[in-house]
Structure formats: C-alpha cells, structure tokens
PDB file of N, CA and C in Angstrom:
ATOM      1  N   UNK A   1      61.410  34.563  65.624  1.00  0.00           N
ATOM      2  CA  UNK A   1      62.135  33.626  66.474  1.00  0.00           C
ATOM      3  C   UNK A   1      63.593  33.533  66.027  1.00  0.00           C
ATOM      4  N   UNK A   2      63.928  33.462  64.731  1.00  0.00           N
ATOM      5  CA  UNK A   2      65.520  33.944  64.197  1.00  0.00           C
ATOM      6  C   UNK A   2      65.901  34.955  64.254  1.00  0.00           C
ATOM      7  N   UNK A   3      65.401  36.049  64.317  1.00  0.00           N
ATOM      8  CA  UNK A   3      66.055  37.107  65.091  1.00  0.00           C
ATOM      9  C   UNK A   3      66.184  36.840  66.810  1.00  0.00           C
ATOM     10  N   UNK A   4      65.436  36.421  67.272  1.00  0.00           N
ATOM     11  CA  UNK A   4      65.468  36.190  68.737  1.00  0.00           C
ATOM     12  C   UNK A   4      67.129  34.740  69.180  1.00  0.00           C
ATOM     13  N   UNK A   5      66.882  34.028  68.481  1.00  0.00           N
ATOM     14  CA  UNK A   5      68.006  33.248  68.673  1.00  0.00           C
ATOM     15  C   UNK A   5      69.099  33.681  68.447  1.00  0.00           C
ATOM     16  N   UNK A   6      69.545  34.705  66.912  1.00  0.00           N
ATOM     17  CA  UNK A   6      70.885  35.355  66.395  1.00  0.00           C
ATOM     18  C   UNK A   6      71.283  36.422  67.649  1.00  0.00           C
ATOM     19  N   UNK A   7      70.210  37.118  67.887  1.00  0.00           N
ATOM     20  CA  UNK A   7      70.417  37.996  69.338  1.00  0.00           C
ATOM     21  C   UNK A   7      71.098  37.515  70.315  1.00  0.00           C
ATOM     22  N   UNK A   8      70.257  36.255  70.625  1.00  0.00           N
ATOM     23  CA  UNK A   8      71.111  35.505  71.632  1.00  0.00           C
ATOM     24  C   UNK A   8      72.314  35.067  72.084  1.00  0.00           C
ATOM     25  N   UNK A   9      72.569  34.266  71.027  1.00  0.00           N
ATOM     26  CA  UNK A   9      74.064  34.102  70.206  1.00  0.00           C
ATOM     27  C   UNK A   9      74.412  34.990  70.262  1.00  0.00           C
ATOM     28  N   UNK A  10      74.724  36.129  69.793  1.00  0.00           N
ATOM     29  CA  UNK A  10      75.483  37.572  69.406  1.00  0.00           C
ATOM     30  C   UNK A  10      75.863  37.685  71.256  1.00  0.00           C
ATOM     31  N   UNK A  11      74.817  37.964  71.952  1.00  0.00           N
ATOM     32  CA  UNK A  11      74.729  38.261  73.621  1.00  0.00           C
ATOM     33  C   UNK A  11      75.194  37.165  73.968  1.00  0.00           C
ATOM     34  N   UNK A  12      75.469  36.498  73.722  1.00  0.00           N
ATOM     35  CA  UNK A  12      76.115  35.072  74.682  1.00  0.00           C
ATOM     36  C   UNK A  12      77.760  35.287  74.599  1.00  0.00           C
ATOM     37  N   UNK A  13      77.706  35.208  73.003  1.00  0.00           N
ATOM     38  CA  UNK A  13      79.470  35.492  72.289  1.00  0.00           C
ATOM     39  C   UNK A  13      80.084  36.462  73.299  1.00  0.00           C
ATOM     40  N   UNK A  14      79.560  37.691  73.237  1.00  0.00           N
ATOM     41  CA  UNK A  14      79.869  39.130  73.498  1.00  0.00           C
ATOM     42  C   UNK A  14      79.969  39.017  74.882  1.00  0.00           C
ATOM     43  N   UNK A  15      78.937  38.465  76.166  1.00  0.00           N
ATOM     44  CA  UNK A  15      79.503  38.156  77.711  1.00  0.00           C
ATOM     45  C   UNK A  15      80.424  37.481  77.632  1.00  0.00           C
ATOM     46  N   UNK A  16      80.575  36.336  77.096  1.00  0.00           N
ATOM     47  CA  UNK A  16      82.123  35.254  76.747  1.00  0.00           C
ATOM     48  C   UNK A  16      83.280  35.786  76.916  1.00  0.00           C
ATOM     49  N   UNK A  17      82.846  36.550  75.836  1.00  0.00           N
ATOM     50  CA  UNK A  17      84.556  37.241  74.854  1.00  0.00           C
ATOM     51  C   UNK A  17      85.010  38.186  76.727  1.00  0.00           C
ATOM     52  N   UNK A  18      83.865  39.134  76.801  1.00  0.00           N
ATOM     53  CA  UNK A  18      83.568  40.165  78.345  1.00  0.00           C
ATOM     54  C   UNK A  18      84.540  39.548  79.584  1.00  0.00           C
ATOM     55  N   UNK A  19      83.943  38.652  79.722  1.00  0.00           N
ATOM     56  CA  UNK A  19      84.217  37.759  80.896  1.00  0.00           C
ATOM     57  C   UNK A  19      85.508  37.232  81.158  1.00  0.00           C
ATOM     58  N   UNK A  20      86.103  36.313  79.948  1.00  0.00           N
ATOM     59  CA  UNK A  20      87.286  35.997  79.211  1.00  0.00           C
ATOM     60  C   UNK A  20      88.449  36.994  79.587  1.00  0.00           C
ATOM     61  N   UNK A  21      88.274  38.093  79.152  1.00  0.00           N
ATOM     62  CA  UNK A  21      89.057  39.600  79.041  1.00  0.00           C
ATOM     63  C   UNK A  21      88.918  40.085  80.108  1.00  0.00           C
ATOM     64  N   UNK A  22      87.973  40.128  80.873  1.00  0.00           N
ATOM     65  CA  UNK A  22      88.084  40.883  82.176  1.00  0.00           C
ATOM     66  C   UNK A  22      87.579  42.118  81.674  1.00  0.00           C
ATOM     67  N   UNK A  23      87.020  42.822  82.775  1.00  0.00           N
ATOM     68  CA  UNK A  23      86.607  44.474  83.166  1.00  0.00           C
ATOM     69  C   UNK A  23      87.533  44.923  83.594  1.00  0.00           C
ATOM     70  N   UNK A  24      88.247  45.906  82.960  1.00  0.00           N
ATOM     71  CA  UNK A  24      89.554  46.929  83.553  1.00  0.00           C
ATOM     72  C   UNK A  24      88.777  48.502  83.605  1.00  0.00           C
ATOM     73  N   UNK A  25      89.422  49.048  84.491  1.00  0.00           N
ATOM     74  CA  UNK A  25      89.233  50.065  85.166  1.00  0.00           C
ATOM     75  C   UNK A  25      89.170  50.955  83.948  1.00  0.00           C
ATOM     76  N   UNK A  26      88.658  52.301  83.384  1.00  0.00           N
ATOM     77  CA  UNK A  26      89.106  52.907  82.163  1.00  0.00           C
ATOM     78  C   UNK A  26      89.481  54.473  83.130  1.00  0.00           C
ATOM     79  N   UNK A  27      90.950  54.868  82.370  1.00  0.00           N
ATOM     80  CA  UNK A  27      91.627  55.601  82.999  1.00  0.00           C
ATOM     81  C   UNK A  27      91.875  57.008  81.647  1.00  0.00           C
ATOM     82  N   UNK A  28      91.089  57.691  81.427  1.00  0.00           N
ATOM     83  CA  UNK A  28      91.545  58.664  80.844  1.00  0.00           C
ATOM     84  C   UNK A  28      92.575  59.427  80.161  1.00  0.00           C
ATOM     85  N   UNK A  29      93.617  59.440  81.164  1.00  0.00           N
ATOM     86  CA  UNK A  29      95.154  59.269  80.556  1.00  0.00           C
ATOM     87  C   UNK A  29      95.927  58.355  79.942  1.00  0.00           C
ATOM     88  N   UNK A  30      94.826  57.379  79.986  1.00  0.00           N
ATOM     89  CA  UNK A  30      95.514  56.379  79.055  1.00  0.00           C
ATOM     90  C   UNK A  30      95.264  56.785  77.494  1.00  0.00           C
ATOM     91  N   UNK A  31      94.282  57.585  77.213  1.00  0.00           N
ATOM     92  CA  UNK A  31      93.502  57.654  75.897  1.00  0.00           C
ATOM     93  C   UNK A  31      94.307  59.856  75.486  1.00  0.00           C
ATOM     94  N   UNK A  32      94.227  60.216  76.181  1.00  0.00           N
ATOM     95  CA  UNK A  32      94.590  61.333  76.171  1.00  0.00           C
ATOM     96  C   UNK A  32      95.401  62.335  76.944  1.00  0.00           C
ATOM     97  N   UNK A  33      96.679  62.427  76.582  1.00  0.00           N
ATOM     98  CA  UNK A  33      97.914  62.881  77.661  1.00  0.00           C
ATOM     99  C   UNK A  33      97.621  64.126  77.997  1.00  0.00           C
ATOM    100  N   UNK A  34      98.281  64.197  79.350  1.00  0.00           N
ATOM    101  CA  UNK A  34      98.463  65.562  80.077  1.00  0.00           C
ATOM    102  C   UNK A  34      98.341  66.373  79.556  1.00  0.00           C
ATOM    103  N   UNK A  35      99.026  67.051  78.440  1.00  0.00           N
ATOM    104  CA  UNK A  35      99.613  68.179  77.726  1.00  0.00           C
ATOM    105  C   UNK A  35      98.183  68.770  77.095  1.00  0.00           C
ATOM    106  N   UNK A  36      97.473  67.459  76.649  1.00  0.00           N
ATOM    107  CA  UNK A  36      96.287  67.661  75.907  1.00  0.00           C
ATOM    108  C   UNK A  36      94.910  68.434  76.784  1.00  0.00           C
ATOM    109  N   UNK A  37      94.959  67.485  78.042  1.00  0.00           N
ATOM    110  CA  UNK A  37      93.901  68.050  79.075  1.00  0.00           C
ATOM    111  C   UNK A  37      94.114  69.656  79.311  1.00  0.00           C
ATOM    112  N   UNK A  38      96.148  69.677  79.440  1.00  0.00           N
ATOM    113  CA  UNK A  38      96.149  71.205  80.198  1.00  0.00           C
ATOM    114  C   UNK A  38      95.526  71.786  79.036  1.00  0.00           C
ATOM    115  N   UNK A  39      95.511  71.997  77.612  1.00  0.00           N
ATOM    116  CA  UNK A  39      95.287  72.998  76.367  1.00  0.00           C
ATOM    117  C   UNK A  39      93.588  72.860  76.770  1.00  0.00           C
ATOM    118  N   UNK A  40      93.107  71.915  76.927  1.00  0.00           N
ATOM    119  CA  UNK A  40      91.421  72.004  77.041  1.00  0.00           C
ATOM    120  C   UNK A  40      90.825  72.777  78.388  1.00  0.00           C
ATOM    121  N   UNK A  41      91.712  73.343  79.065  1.00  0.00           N
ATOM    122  CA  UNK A  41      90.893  73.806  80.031  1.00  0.00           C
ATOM    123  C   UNK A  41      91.149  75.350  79.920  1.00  0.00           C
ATOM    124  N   UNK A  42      89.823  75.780  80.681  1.00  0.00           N
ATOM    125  CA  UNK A  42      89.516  77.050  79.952  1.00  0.00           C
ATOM    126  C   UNK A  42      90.607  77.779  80.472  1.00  0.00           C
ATOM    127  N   UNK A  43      90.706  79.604  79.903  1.00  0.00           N
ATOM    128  CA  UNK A  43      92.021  79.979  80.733  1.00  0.00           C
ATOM    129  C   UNK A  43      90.837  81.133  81.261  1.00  0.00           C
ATOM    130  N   UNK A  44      89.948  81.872  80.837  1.00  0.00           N
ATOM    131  CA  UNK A  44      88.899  82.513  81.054  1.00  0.00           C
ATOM    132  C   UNK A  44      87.551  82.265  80.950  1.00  0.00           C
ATOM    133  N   UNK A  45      86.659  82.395  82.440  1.00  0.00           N
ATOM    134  CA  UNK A  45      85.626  81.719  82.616  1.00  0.00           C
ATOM    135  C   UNK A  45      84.861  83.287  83.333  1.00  0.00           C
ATOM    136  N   UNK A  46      84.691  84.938  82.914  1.00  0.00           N
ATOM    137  CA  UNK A  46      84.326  85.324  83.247  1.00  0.00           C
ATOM    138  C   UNK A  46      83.142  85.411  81.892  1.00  0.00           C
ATOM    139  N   UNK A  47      82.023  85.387  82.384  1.00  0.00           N
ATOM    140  CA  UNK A  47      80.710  85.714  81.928  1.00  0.00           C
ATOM    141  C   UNK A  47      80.007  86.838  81.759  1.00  0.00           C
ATOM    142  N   UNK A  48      79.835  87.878  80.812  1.00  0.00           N
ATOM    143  CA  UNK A  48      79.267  88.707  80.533  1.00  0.00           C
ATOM    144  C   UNK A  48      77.809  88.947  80.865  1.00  0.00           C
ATOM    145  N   UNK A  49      77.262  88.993  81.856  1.00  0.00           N
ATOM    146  CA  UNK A  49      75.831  88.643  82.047  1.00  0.00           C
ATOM    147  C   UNK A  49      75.164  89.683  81.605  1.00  0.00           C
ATOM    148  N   UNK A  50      76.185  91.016  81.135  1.00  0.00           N
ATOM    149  CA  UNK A  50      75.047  92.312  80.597  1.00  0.00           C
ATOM    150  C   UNK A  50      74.887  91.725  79.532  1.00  0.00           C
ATOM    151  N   UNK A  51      75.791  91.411  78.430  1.00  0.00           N
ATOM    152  CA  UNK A  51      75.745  90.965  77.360  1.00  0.00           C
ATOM    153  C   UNK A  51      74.918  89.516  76.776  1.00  0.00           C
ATOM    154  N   UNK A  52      74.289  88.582  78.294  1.00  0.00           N
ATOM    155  CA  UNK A  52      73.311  87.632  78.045  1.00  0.00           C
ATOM    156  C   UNK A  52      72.235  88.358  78.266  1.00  0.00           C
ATOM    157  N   UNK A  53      72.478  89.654  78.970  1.00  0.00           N
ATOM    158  CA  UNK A  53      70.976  90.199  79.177  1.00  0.00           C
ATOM    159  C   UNK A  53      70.344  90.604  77.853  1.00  0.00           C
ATOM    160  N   UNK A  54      71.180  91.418  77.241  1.00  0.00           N
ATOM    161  CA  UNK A  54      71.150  92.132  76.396  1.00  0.00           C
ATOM    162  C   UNK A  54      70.559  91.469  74.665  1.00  0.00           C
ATOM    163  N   UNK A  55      70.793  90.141  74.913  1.00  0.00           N
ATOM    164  CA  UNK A  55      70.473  89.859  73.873  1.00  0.00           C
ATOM    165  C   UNK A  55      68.933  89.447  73.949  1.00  0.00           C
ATOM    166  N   UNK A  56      68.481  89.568  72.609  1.00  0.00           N
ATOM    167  CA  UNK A  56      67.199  89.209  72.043  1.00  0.00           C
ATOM    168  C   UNK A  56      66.726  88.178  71.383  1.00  0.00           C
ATOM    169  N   UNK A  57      66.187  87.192  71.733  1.00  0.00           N
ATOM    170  CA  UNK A  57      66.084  85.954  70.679  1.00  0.00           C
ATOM    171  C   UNK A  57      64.962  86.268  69.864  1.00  0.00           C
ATOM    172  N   UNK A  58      64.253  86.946  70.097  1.00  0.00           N
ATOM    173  CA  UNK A  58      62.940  87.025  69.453  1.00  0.00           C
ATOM    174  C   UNK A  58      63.732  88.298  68.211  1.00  0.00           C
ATOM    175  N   UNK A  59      64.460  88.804  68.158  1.00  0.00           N
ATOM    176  CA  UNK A  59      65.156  89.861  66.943  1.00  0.00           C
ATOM    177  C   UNK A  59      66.413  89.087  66.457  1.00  0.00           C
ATOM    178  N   UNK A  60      66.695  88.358  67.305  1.00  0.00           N
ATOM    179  CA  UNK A  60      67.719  87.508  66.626  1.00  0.00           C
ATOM    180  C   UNK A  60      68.916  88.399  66.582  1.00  0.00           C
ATOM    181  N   UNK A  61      69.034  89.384  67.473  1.00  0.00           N
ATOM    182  CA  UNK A  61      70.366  89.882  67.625  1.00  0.00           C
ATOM    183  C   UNK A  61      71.043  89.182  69.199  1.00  0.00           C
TER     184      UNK A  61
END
C-alpha cells in the first residue's frame, strides 16, 4: 500500500508539473541542425542482391 500511495504522488506531481508547462509540439530541428541531417543521409542506396545471395549463414561466410 506504500508503494501504491508513493506511485501516486510521484503520478500526480509529474501530471501537475505536465499540465503547468504545457505539451509543445517536438520539432526535430530544434535538437539537431540541418547540416547534421544532410551528413546522415545515405549518398548510396544500391544493394548488392548477388552478394546477399551469395552469402551463407550456416558457413558463416
């Protein structure tokens, strides 16, 4: 039952504080700039499919 009440409390605080502050939109570029996205995207996306054929999991090559 004291764990059940501290829970509570903790979840009561935490909608409060939530509510208080507001829900804002979360925008990506706010956390990580342009420059960064362009370097993460691939520049080559061709797939070797002989070379997935080709392999063996059971030889482990």
């Amino acid at each position: 039952m004291k764990k059940f009440v501290s829970t509570l409390a903790i979840f009561i605080l935490v909608l409060t504080l939530w509510l208080m502050i507001g829900m804002k939109k979360v925008n990506k570029t706010d956390y990580v700039s342009q420059a960064v996205l362009d370097m993460s995207k691939p520049l080559d996306v061709t797939i070797d499919i002989e070379f997935i054929k080709g392999l063996n999991p059971a030889n482990g090559k």
